[in-house]
Protein backbone atom coordinates (compact mmCIF):
# COMPACT_ATOMS: atom_id res chain seq x y z
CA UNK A 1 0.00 0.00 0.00
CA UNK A 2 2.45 3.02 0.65
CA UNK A 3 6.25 3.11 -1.04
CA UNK A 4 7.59 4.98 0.77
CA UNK A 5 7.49 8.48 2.65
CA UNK A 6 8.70 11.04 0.26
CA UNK A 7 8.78 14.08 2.38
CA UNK A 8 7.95 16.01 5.21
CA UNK A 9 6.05 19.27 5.12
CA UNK A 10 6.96 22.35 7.28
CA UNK A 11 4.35 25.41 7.04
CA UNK A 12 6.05 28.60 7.70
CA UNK A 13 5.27 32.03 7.89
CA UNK A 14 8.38 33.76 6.39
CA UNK A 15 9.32 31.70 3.70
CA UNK A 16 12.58 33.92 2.89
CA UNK A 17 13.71 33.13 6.28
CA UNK A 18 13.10 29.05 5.96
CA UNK A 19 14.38 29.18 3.18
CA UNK A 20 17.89 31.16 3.88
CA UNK A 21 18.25 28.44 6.82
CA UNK A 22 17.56 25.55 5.68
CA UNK A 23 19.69 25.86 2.31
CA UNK A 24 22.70 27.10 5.02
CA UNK A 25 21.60 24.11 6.96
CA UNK A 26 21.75 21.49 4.42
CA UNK A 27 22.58 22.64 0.89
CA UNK A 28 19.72 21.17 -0.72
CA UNK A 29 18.68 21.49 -4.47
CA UNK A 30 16.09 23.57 -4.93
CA UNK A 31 13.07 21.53 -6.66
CA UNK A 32 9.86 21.87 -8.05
CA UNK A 33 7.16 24.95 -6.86
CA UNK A 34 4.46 26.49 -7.45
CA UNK A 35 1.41 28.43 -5.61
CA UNK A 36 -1.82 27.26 -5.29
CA UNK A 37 -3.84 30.60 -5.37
CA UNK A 38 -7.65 28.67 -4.22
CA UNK A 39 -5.81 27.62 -1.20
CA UNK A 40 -3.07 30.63 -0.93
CA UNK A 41 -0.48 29.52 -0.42
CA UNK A 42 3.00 29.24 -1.66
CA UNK A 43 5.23 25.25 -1.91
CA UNK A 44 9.11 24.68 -2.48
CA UNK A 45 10.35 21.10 -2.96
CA UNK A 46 13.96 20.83 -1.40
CA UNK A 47 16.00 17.66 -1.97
CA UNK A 48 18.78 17.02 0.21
CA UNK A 49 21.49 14.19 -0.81
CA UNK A 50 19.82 11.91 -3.36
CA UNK A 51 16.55 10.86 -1.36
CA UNK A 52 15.78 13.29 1.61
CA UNK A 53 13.01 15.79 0.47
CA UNK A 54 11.21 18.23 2.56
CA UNK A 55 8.53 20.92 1.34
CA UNK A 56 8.11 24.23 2.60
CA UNK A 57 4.67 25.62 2.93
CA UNK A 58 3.82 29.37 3.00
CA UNK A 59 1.32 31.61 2.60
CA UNK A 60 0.83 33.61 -0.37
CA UNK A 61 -2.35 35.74 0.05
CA UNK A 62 -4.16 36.96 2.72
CA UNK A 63 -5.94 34.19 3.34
CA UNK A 64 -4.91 30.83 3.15
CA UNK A 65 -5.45 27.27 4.43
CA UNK A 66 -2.35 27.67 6.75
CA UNK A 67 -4.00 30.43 8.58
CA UNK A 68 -4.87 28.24 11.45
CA UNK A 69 -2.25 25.77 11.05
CA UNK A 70 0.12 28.97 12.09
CA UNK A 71 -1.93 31.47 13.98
CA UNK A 72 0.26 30.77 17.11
CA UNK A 73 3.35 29.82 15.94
CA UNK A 74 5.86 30.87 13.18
CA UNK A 75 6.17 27.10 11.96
CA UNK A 76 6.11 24.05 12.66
CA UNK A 77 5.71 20.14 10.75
CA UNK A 78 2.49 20.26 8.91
CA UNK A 79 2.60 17.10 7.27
CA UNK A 80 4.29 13.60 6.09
CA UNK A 81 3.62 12.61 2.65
CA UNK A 82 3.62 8.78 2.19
CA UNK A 83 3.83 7.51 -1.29
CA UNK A 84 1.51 5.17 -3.10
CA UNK A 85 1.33 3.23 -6.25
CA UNK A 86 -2.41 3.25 -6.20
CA UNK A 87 -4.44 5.23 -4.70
CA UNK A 88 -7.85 3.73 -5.27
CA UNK A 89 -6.37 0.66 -3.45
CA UNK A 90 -4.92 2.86 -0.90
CA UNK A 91 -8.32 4.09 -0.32
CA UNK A 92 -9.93 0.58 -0.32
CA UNK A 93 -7.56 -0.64 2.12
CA UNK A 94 -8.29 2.14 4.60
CA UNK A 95 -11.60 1.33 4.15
CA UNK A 96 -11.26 -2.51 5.12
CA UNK A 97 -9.39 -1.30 7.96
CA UNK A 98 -11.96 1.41 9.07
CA UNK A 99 -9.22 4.20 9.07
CA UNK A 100 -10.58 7.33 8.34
CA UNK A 101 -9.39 9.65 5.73
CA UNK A 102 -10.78 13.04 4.13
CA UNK A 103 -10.15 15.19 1.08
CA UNK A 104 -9.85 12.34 -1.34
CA UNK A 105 -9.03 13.62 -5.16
CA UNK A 106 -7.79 11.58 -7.92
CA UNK A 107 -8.90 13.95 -10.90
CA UNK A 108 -5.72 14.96 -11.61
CA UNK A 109 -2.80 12.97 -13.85
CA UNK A 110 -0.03 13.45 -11.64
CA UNK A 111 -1.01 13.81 -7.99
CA UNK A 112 -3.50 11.89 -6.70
CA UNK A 113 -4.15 12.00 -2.81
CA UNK A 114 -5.95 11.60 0.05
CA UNK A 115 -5.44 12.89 3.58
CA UNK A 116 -5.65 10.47 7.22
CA UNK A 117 -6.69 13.30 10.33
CA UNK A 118 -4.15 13.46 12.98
CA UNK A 119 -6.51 12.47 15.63
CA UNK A 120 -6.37 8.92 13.61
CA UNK A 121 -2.49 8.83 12.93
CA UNK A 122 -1.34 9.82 16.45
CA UNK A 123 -1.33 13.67 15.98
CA UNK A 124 0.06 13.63 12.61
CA UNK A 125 -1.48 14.57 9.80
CA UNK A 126 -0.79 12.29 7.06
CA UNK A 127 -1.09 12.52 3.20
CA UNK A 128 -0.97 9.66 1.24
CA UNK A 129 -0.43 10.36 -2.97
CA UNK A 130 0.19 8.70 -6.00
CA UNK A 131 2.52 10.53 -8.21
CA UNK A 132 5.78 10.33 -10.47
CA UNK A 133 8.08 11.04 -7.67
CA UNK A 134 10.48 12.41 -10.71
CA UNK A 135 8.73 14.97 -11.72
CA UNK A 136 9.42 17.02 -8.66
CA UNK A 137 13.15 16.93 -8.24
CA UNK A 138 15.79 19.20 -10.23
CA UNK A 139 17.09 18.17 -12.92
CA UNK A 140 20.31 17.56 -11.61
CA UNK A 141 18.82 14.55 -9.54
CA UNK A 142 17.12 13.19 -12.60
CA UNK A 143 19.40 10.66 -15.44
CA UNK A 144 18.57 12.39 -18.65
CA UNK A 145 16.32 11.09 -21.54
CA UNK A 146 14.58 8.99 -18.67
CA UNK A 147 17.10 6.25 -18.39
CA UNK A 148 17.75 4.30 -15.88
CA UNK A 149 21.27 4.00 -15.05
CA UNK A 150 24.26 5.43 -16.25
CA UNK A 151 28.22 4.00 -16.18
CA UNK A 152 30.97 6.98 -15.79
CA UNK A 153 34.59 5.53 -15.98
CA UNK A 154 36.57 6.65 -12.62
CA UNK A 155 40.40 6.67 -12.09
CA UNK A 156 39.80 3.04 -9.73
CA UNK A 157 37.01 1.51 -11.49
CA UNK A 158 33.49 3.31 -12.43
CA UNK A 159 30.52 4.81 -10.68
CA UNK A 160 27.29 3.20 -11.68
CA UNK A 161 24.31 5.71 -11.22
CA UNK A 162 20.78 4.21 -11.08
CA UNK A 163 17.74 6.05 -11.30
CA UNK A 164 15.87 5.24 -7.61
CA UNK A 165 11.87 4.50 -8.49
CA UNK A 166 11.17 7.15 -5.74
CA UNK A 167 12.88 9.51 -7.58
CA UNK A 168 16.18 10.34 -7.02
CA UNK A 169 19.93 9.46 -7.80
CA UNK A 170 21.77 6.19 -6.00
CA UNK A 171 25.77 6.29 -6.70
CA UNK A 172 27.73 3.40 -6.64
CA UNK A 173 31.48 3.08 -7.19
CA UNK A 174 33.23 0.13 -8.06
CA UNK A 175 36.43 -1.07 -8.18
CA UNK A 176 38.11 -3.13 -11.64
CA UNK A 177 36.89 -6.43 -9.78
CA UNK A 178 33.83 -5.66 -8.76
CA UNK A 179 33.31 -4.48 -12.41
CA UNK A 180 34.25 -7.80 -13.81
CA UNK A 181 31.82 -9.64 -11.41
CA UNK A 182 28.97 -7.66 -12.18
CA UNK A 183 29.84 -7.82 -16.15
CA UNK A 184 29.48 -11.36 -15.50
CA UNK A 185 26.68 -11.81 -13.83
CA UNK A 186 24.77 -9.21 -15.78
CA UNK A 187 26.20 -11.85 -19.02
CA UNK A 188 24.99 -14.79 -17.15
CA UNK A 189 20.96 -12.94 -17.40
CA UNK A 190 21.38 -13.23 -21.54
């Protein structure tokens, strides 16, 4: 039912601010963003290493779904976003398990979600989507021309790259031996 969790939301007030410490903090690639103006506010995908994501949450008019969320504090965790392959079985499942869940939407292409209350999950709240994980990193965490590995020759071996299904890059560097071994068992397949 869920992949994996593919980041953790943190709604803040002054977005320049969270922003200026958390890329002094952790260097992170800046990823995909947008506003949602219905809702107002304001998201930044940030991808730390080749995995770790977190999304910051502002607003961006005067008034907007965070309101609430922030009307004592100047941040805090908002969310954790679990990943699904299917979220009409997701949504069965929860069902057949009598966990609750709210603000279901599957109309779109590319993010498809649904929401568990924090008074179910413990006092988190937790969304649950099916998307291309991909799509929301930078480029430079993304192989090119969708591939899914690529071989770079190093000065002791190579580094094999693969293309993580959650998105992201794994690294792998090998010496001349373990390059042989791997040639041969990747031979052995044919």
């Amino acid at each position: 039912m869920i992949s994996r969790i593919d980041h953790v939301a943190i709604a803040v007030r002054d977005y320049p601010k969270a922003l200026d410490f958390f890329t002094k903090l952790m260097d992170p690639a800046t990823g995909a963003a947008d506003t949602e103006g219905e809702l107002g506010f304001f998201w930044q995908v940030l991808t730390v290493g080749d995995l770790s994501r977190l999304e910051l949450l502002a607003p961006s008019a005067e008034k907007s779904f965070l309101d609430s969320f922030l009307a004592e504090k100047q941040g805090g965790v908002h969310h954790i976003t679990l990943q699904t392959a299917d979220i009409e079985a997701c949504r069965r499942r929860l069902d057949d398990l009598g966990i609750g869940y709210f603000g279901y939407n599957a109309e779109k292409q590319d993010w498809k979600e649904l929401f568990i209350h924090p008074r179910e999950a413990f006092g988190v709240l937790l969304q649950i989507a099916e998307f291309p994980a991909e799509k929301y990193l930078p480029k430079e965490k993304r192989l090119a021309g969708h591939r899914r590995w690529r071989i770079e020759s190093t000065e002791k071996g190579g580094r094999l790259t693969l293309a993580h299904p959650g998105g992201g890059l794994v690294e792998v560097d090998l010496d001349r031996q373990e390059i042989e071994a791997m040639s041969a068992e990747l031979r052995s397949l044919l």
